[in-house]
C-alpha atoms as a PDB file:
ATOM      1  CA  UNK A   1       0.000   0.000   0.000  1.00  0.00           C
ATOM      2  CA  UNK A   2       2.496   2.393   0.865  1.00  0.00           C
ATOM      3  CA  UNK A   3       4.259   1.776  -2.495  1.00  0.00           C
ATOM      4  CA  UNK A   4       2.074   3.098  -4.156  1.00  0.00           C
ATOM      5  CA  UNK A   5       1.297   6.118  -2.199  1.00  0.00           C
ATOM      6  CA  UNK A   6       5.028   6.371  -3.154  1.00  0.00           C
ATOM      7  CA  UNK A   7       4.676   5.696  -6.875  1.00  0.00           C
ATOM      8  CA  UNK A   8       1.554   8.278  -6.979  1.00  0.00           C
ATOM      9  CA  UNK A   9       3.895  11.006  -4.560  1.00  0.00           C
ATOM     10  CA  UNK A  10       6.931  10.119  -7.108  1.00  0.00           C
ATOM     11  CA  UNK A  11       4.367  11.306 -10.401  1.00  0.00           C
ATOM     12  CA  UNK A  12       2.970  14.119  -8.623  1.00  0.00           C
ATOM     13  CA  UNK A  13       6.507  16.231  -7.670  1.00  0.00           C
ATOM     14  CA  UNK A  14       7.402  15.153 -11.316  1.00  0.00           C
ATOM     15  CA  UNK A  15       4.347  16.980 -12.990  1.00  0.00           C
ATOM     16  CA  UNK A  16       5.272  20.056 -10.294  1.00  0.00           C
ATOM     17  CA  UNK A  17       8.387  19.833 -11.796  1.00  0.00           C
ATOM     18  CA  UNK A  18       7.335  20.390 -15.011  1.00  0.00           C
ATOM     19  CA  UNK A  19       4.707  22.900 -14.631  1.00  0.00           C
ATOM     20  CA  UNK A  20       7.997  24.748 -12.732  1.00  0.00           C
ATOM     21  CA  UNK A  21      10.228  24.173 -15.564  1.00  0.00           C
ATOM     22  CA  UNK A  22       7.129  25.573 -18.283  1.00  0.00           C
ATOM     23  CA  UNK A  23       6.259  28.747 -15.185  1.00  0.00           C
ATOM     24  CA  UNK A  24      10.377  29.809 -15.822  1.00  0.00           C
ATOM     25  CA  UNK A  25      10.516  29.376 -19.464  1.00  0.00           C
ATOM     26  CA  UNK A  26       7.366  31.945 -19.361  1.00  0.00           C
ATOM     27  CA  UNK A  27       9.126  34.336 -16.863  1.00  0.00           C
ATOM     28  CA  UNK A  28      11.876  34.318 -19.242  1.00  0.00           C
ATOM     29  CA  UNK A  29       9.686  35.049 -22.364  1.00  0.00           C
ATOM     30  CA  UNK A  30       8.025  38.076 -20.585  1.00  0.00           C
ATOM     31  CA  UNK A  31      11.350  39.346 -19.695  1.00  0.00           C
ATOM     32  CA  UNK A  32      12.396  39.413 -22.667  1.00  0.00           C
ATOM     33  CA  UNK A  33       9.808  40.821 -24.549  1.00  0.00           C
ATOM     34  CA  UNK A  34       9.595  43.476 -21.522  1.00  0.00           C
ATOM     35  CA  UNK A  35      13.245  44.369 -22.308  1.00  0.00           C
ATOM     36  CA  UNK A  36      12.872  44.159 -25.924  1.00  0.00           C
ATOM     37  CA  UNK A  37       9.297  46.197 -25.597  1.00  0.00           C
ATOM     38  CA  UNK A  38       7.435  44.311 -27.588  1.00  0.00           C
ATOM     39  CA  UNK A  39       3.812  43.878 -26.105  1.00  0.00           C
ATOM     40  CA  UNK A  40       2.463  40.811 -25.080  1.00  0.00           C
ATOM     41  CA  UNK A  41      -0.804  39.815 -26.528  1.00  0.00           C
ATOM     42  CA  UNK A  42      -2.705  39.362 -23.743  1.00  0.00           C
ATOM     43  CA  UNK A  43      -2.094  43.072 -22.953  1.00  0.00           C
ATOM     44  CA  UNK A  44      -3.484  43.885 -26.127  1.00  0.00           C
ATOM     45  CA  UNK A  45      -6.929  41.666 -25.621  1.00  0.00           C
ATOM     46  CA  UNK A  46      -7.206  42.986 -22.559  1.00  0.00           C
ATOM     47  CA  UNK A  47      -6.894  46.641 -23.533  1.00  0.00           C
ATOM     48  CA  UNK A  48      -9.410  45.677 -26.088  1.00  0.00           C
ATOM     49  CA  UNK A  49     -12.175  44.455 -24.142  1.00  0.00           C
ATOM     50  CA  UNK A  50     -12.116  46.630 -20.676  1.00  0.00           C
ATOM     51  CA  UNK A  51      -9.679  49.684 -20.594  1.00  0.00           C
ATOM     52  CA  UNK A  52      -9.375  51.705 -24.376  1.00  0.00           C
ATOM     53  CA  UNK A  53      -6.791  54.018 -22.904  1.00  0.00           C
ATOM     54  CA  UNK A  54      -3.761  52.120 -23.462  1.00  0.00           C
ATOM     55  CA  UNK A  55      -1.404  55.215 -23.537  1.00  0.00           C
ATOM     56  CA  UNK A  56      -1.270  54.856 -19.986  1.00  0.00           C
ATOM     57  CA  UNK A  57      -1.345  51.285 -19.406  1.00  0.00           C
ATOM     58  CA  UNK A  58       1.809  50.926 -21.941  1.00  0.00           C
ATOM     59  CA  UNK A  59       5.145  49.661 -20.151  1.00  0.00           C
ATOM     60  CA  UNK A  60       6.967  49.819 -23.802  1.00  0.00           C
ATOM     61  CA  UNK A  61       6.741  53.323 -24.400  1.00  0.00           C
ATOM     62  CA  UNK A  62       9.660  53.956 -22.025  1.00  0.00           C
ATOM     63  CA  UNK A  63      11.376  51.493 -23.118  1.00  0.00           C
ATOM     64  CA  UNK A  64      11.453  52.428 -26.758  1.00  0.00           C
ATOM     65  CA  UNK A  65      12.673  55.909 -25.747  1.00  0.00           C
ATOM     66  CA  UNK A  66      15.660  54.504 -23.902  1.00  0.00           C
ATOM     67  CA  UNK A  67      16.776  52.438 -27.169  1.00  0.00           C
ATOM     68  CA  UNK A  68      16.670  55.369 -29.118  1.00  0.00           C
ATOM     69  CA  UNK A  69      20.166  56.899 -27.825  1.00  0.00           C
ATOM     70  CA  UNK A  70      21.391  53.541 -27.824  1.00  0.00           C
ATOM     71  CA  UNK A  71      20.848  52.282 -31.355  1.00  0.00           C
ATOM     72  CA  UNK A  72      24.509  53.577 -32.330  1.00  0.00           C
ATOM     73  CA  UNK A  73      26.146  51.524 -30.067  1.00  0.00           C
ATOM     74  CA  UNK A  74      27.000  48.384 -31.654  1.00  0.00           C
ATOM     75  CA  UNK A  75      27.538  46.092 -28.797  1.00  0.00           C
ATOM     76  CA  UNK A  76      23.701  46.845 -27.969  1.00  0.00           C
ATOM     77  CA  UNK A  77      22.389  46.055 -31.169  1.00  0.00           C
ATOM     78  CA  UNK A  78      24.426  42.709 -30.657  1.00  0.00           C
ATOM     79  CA  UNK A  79      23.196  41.950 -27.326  1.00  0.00           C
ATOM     80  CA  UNK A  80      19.408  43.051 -28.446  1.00  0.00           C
ATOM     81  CA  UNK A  81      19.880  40.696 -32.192  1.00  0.00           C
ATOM     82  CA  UNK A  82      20.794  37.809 -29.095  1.00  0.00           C
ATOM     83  CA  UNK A  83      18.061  38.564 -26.889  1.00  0.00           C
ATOM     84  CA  UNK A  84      15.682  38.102 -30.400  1.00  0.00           C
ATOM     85  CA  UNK A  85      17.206  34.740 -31.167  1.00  0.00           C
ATOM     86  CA  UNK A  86      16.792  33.302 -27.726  1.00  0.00           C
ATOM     87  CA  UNK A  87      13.380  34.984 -27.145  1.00  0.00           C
ATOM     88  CA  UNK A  88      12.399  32.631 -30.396  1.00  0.00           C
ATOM     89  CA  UNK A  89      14.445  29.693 -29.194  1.00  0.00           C
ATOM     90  CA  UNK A  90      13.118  29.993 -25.576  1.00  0.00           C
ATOM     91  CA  UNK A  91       9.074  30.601 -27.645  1.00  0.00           C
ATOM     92  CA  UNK A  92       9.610  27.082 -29.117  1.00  0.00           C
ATOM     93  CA  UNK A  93      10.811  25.442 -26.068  1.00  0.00           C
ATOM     94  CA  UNK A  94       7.755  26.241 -24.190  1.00  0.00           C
ATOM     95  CA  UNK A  95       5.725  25.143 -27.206  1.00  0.00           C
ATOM     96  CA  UNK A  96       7.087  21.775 -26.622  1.00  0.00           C
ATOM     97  CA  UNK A  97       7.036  21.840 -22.997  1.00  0.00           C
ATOM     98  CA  UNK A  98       3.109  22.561 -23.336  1.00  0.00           C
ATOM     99  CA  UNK A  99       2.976  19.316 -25.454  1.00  0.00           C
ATOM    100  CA  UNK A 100       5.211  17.141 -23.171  1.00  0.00           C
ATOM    101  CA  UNK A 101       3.188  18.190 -19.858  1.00  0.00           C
ATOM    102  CA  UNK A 102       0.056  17.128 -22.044  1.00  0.00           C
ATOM    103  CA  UNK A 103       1.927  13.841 -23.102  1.00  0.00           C
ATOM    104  CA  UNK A 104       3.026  13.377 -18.879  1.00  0.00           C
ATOM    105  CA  UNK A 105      -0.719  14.088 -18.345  1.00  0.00           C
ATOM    106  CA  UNK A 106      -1.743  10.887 -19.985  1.00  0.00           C
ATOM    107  CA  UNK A 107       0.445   8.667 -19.165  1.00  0.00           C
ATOM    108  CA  UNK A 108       0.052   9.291 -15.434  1.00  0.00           C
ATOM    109  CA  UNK A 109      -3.376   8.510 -15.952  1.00  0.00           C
ATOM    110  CA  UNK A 110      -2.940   5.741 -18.005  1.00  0.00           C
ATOM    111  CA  UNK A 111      -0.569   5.138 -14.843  1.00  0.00           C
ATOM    112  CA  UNK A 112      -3.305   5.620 -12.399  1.00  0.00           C
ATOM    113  CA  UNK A 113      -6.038   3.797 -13.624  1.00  0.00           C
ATOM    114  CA  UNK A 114      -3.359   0.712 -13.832  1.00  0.00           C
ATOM    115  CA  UNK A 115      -3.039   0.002 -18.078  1.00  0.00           C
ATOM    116  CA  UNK A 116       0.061   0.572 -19.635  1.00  0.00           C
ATOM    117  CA  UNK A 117       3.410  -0.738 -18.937  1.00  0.00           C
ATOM    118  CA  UNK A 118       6.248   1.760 -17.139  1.00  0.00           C
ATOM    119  CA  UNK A 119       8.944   0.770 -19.239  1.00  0.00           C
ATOM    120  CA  UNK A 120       6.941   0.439 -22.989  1.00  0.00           C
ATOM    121  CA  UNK A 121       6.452   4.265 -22.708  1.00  0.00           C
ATOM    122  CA  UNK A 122       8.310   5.980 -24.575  1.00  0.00           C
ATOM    123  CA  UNK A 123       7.292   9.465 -22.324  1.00  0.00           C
ATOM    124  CA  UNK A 124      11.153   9.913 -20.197  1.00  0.00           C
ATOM    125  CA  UNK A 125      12.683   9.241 -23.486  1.00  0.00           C
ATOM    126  CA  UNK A 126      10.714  12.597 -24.950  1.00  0.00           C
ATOM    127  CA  UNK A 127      11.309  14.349 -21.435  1.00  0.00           C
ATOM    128  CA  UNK A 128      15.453  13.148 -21.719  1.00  0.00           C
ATOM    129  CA  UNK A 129      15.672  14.349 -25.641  1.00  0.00           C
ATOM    130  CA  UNK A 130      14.052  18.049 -24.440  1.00  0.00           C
ATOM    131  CA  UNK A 131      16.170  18.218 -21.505  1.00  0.00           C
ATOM    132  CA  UNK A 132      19.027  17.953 -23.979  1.00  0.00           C
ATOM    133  CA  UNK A 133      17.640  20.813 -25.738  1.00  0.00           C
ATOM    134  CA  UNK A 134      18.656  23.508 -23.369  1.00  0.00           C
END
């Protein structure tokens, strides 16, 4: 009995685990377009449906007028061209990390309700193969 109050314990951390690992890759992403000031787009639904004065409510606008003296500076346009590339790297990542939680999602309750066999599954192969992604 208490095996598998383990086994169930042992599933549960791991799908807290990755709902942490898909929470950071969405901090990161927000950062990023923060820094970059490019507007989410659930700030723009939202400005759509309850507040239409979005010249107050917008966090880019400072941010735009900061990169204007900096544009000359070449070493920022190379850090900002980085930022781009791993803002699109880190976009795809969570795509797949939405998928894989989906794909953990199933088998534990496959798991739970006792069909399928641990080791036929091919699910820590897919979690070991995006691991090696970052």
């Amino acid at each position: 009995m208490s095996e598998i109050i383990g086994e169930k314990l042992k599933r549960e951390r791991f799908g807290q685990l990755l709902e942490m690992i898909g929470d950071g890759l969405l901090e990161y992403i927000a950062l990023s377009e923060y820094y970059l000031g490019i507007e989410p787009k659930a700030n723009e639904d939202n400005n759509k449906e309850g507040n239409n004065n979005t010249e107050n409510n917008n966090p880019t606008q400072s941010i735009t007028s900061l990169q204007f003296h900096k544009l000359n500076n070449n070493n920022y346009k190379s850090e900002q061209h980085l930022l781009l590339q791993n803002l699109q790297l880190y976009k795809l990542q969570y795509q797949r990390m939405v998928k894989l939680r989906k794909d953990y999602a199933g088998w534990r309750l496959k798991m739970e309700r006792g069909g399928g066999d641990f080791m036929k599954n091919n699910f820590f192969n897919k979690f070991r193969k995006f691991l090696k992604k970052f």
